[in-house]
Protein backbone atom coordinates (compact mmCIF):
# COMPACT_ATOMS: atom_id res chain seq x y z
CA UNK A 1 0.00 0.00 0.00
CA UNK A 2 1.26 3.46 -1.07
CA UNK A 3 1.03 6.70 0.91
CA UNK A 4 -2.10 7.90 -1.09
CA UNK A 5 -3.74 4.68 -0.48
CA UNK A 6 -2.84 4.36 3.12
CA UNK A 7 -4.47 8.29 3.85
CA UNK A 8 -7.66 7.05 1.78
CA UNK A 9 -8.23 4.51 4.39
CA UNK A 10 -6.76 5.67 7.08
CA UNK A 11 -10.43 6.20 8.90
CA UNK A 12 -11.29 2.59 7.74
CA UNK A 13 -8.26 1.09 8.77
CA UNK A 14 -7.75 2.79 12.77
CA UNK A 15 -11.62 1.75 12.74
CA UNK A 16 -10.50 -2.01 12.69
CA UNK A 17 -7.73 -1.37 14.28
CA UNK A 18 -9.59 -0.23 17.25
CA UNK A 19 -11.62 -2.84 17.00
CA UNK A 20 -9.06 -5.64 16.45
CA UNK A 21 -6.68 -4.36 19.46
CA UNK A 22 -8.22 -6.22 22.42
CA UNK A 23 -8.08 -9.85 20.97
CA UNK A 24 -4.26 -9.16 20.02
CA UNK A 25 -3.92 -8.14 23.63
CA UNK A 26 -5.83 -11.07 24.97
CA UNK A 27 -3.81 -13.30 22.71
CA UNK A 28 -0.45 -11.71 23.67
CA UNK A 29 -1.29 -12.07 27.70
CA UNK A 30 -2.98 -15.33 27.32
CA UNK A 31 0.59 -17.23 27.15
CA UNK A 32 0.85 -20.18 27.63
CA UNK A 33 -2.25 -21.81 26.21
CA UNK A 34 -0.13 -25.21 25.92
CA UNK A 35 2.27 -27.20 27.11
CA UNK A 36 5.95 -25.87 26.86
CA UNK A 37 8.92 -27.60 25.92
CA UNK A 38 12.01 -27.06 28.24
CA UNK A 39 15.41 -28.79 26.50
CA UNK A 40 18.05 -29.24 27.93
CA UNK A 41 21.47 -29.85 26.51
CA UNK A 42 22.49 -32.26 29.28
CA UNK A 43 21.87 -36.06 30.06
CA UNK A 44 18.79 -36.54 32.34
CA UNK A 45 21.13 -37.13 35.16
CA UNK A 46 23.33 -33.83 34.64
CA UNK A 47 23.16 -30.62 36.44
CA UNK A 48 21.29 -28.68 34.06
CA UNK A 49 18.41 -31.50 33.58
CA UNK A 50 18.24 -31.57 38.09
CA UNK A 51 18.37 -27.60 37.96
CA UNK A 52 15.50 -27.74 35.15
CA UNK A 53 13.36 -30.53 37.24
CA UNK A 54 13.59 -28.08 40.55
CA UNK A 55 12.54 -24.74 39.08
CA UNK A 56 10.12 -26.37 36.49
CA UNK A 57 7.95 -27.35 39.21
CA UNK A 58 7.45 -24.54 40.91
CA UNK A 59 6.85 -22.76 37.77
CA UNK A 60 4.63 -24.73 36.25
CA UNK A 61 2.29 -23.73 39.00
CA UNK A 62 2.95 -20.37 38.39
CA UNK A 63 2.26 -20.87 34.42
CA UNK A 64 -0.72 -23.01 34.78
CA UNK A 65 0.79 -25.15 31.82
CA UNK A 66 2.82 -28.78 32.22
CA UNK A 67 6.48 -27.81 31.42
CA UNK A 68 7.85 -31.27 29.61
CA UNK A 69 11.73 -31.99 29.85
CA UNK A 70 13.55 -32.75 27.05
CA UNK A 71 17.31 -33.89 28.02
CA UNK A 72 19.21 -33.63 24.61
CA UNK A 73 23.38 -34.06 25.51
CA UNK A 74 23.95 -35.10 21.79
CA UNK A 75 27.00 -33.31 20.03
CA UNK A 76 27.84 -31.43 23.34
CA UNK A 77 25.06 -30.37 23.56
CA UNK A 78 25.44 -28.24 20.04
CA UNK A 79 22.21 -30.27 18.90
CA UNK A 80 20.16 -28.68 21.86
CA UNK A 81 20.93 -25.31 20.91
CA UNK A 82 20.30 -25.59 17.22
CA UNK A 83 17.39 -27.00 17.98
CA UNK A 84 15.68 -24.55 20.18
CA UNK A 85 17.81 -21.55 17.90
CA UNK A 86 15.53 -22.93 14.79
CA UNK A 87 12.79 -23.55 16.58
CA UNK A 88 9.02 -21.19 16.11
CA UNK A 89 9.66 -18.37 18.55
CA UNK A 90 6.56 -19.00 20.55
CA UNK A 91 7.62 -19.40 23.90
CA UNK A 92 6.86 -23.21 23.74
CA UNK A 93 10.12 -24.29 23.24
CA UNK A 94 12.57 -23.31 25.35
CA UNK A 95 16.62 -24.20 26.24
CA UNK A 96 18.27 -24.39 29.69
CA UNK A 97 21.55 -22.67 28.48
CA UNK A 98 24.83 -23.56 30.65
CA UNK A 99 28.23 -21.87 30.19
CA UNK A 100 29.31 -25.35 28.34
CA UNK A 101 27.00 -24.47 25.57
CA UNK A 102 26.40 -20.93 25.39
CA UNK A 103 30.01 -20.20 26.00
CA UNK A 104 32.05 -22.82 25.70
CA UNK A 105 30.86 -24.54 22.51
CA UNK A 106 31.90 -21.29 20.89
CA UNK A 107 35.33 -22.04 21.26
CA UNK A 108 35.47 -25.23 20.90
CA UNK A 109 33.39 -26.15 16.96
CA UNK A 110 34.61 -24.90 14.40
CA UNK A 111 32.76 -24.35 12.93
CA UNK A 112 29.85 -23.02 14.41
CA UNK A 113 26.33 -24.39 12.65
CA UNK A 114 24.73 -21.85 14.31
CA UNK A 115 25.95 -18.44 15.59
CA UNK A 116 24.28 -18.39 18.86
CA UNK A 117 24.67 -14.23 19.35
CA UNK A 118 22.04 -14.04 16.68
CA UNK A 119 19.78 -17.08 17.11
CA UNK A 120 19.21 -17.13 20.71
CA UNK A 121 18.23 -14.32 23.43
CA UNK A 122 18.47 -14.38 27.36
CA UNK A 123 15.40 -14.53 29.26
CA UNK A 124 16.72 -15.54 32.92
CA UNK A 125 19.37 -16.73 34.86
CA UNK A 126 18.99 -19.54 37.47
CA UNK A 127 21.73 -20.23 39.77
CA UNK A 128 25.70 -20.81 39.67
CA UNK A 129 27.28 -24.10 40.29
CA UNK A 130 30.71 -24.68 41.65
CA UNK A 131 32.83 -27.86 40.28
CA UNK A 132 34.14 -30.36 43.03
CA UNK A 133 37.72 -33.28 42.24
CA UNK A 134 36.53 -35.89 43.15
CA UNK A 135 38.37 -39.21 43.43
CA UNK A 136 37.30 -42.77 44.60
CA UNK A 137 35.94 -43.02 48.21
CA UNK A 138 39.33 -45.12 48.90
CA UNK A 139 41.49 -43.67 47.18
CA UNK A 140 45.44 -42.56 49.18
CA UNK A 141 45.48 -39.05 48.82
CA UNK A 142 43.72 -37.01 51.39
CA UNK A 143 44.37 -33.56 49.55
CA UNK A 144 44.63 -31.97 46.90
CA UNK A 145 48.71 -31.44 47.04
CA UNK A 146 48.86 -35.40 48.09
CA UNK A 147 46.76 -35.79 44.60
CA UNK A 148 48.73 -33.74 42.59
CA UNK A 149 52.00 -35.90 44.00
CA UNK A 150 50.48 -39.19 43.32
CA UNK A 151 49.38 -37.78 39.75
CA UNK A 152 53.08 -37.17 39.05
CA UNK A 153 54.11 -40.46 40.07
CA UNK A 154 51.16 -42.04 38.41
CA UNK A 155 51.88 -40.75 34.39
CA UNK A 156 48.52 -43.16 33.41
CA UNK A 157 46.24 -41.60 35.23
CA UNK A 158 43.14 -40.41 33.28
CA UNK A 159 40.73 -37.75 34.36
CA UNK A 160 36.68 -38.42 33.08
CA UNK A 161 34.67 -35.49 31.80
CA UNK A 162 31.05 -34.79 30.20
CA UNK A 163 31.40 -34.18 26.38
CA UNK A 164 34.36 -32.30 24.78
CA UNK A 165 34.04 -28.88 25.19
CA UNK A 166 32.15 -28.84 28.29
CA UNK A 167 32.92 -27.49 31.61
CA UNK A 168 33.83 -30.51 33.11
CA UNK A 169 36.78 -30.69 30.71
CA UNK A 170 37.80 -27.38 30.91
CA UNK A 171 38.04 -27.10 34.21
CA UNK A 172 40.01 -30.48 34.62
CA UNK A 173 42.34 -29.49 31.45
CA UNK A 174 43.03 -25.48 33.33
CA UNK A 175 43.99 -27.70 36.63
CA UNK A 176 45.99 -29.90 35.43
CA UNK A 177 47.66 -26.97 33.97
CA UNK A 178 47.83 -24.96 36.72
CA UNK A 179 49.05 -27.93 38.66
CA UNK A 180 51.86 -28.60 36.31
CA UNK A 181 50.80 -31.96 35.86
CA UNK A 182 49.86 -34.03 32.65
CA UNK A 183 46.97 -36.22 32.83
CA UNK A 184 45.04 -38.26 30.06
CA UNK A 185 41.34 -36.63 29.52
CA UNK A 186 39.02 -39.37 28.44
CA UNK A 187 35.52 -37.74 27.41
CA UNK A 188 32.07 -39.31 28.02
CA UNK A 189 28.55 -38.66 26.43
CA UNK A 190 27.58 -37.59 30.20
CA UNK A 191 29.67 -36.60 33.13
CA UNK A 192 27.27 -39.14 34.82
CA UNK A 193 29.58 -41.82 32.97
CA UNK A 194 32.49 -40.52 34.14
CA UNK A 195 31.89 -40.33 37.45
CA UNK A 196 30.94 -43.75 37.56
CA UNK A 197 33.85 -44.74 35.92
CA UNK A 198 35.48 -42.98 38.86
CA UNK A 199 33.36 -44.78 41.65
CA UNK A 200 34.68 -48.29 40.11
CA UNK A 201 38.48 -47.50 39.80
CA UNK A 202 38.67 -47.44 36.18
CA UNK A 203 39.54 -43.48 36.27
CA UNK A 204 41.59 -41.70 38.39
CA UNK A 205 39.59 -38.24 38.77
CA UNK A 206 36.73 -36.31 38.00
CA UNK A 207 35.81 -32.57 38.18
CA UNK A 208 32.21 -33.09 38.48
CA UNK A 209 29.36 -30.12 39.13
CA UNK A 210 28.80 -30.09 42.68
CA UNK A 211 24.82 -30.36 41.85
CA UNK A 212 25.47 -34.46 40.63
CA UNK A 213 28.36 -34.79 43.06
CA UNK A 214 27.54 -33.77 46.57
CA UNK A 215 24.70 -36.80 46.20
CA UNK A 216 27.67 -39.24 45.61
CA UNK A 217 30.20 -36.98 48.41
CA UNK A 218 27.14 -38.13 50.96
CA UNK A 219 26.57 -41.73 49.89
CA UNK A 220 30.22 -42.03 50.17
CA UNK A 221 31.00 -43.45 46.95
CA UNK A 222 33.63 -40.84 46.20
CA UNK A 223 36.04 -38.25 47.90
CA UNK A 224 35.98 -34.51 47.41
CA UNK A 225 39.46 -32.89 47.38
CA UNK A 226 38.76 -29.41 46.37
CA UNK A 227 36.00 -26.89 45.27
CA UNK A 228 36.34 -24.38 42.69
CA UNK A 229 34.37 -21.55 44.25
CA UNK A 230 35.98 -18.77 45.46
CA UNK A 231 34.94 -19.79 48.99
CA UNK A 232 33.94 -22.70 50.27
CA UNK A 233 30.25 -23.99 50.02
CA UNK A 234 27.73 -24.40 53.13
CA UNK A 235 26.38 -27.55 51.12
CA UNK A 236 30.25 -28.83 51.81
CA UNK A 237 31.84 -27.09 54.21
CA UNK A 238 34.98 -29.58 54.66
CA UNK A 239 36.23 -29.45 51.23
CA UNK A 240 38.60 -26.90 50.53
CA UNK A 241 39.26 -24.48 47.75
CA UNK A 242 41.33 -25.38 44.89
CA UNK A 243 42.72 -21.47 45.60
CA UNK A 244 43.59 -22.22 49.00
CA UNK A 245 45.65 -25.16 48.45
CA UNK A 246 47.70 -23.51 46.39
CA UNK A 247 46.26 -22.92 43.09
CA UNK A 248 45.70 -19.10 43.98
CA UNK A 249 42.71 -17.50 42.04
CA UNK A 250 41.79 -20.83 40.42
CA UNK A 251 37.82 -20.33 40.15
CA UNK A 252 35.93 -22.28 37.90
CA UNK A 253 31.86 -22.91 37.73
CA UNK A 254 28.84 -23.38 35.59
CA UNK A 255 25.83 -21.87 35.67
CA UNK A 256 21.86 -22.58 33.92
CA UNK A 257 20.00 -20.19 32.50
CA UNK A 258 16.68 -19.85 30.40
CA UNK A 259 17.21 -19.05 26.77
CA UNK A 260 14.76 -18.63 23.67
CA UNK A 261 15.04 -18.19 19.84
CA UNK A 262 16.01 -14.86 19.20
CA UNK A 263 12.62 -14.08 17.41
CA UNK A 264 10.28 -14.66 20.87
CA UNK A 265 8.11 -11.90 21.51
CA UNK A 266 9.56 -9.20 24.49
CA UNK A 267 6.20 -9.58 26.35
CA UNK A 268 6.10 -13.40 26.85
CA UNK A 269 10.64 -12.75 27.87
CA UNK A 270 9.47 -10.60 30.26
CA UNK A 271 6.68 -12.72 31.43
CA UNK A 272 8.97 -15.77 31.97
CA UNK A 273 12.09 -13.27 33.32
CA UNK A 274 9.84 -12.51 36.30
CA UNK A 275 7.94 -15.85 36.76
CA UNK A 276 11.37 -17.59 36.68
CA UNK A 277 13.18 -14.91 39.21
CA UNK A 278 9.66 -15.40 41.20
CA UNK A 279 10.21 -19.36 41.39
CA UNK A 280 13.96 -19.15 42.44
CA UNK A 281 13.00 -16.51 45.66
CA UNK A 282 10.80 -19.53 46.88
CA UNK A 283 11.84 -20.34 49.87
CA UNK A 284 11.75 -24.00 49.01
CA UNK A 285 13.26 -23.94 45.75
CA UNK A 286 16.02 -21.85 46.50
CA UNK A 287 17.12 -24.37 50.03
CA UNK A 288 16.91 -27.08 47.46
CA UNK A 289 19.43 -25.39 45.10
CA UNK A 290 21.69 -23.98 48.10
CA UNK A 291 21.80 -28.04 48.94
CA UNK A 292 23.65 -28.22 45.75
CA UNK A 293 26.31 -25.96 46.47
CA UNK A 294 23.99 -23.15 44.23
CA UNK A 295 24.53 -19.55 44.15
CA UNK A 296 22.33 -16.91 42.77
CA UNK A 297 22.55 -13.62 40.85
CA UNK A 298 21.37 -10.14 41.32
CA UNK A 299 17.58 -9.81 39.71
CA UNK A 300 18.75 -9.37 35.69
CA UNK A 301 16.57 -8.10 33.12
CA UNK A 302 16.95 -10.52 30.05
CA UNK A 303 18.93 -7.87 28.53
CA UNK A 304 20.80 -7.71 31.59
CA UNK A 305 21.11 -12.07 30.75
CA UNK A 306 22.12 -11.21 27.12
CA UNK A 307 24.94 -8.91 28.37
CA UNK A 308 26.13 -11.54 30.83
CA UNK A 309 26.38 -13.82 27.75
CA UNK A 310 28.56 -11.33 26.11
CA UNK A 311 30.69 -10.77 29.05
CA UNK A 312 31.12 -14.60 29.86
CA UNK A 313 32.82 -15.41 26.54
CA UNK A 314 34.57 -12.45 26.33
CA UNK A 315 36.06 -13.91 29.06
CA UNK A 316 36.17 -17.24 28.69
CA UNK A 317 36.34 -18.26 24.80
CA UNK A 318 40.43 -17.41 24.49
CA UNK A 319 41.21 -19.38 27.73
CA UNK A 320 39.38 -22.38 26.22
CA UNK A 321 40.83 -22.03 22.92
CA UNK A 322 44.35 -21.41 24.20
CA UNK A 323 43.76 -24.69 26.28
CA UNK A 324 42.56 -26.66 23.65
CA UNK A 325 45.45 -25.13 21.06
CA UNK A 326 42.93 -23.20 19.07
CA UNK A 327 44.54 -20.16 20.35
């Protein structure tokens, strides 16, 4: 329609306008009308799957609509992201983003299938996870120093992680670094496997996320030697710091957060930004979470989450590639 047609109806055209307005509104406010799809780009028994379970709960109650879990670890969890980045931009399906793949995968493909800056958005953050060693329940060393001394004398040690790429790695592969040590990395489809690959003897370590391994610290299947928060965690306060046994500033963590395809309308972002930070100041939720070792962020606006993104692999994408030798 030109200019001269657009005046010529102009009284025609604000008529059904005004007319038209309150069933867009209804249908903008009425989200969700259906169930909604939460993936996540973890194994059903990973962090971000447990994280997903708590807070899904809660706001599902909230919502009024069943929130269905979708664990998809394939690819490191690349085939997650792609999936909810080409998904409809509805709000009914959704990704629980972790620094593994919103971060980390960025350094690590090459390349890229999708670029993630442009296909996904931030809508909340949930909580941040610290990453515990862990060794067998039996094993000699007490500490960490002890462990990085038998490591030395033991050059066939292997360390377990979750997929390539993912924090578990990294963090292991920056340690062993830092430690001056060489150790063999063997990667697993789920950090799950690796830490029962621990458990039996048939690896010697595991940096695991504290949410899957304080439930193995308290059935005593494993040891923790060291936590890679800046201070130590309430949810275990005998394990020390990796920085305080001599690693100073070593700090290392994950975190899950809510992400959409980039096209999903601001009103149903906001919507979900202030259901999710309404779920997570539940006083039950948040005790389960600060069981886990969890810790939380200031309130963020989801453009607040999008700059977080930014900042996170500003940070983090050249350590990872000058670990991995993509430098």
């Amino acid at each position: 329609m030109d200019r001269r047609q657009f005046t010529l109806g102009a009284g025609a055209a604000l008529a059904g306008m005004t007319l038209a307005r309150p069933s867009v509104l209804r249908a903008q406010t009425a989200w969700p009308t259906q169930p909604i799809r939460l993936v996540t780009a973890s194994a059903a028994s990973g962090n971000a799957y447990i994280v997903a379970q708590i807070v899904a709960a809660e706001l599902e109650q909230r919502l009024g609509q069943r929130i269905i879990l979708e664990a998809v670890p394939q690819n490191s969890g690349m085939q997650a992201t792609e999936m909810v980045s080409n998904a409809t931009p509805d709000g009914y399906t959704l990704l629980v983003g972790t620094s593994s793949q919103l971060v980390f995968n960025m350094a690590t493909f090459d390349p890229m299938p999708v670029d993630l800056t442009q296909t996904l958005r931030g809508v909340a953050l949930m909580n941040a996870v610290p990453l515990i060693l862990c060794v067998k329940a039996d094993h000699p060393a007490q500490t960490m120093a002890e462990y990085i001394e038998w490591l030395k004398a033991n050059p066939d040690a292997q360390y377990g992680s979750g997929p390539l790429g993912t924090t578990t790695h990294v963090t292991g592969m920056l340690c062993a670094r830092a430690a001056g040590v060489e150790v063999e990395h063997v990667p697993y489809n789920a950090g799950s496997e690796a830490m029962q690959d621990v458990i039996a003897g048939r690896l010697s370590h595991v940096f695991d996320v504290a949410v899957t391994a304080i439930p193995q610290l308290q059935a005593g299947t494993v040891r923790g030697l060291a936590i890679t928060s800046a201070e130590r965690s309430a949810a275990a306060p005998d394990i020390p710091t990796v920085a305080e046994q001599g690693l100073d500033g070593f700090l290392a963590q994950t975190w899950n957060s809510i992400a959409a395809p980039a096209g999903l309308p601001q009103e149903i972002v906001d919507k979900l930004n202030a259901e999710v930070a309404a779920v997570l100041a539940t006083p039950e939720v948040k005790e389960r979470l600060e069981a886990l070792a969890s810790s939380f962020f200031p309130a963020m606006s989801p453009a607040e989450v999008d700059a977080f993104y930014a900042s996170e692999r500003e940070t983090w994408i050249p350590i990872v590639r000058d670990a991995i030798g993509r430098g």
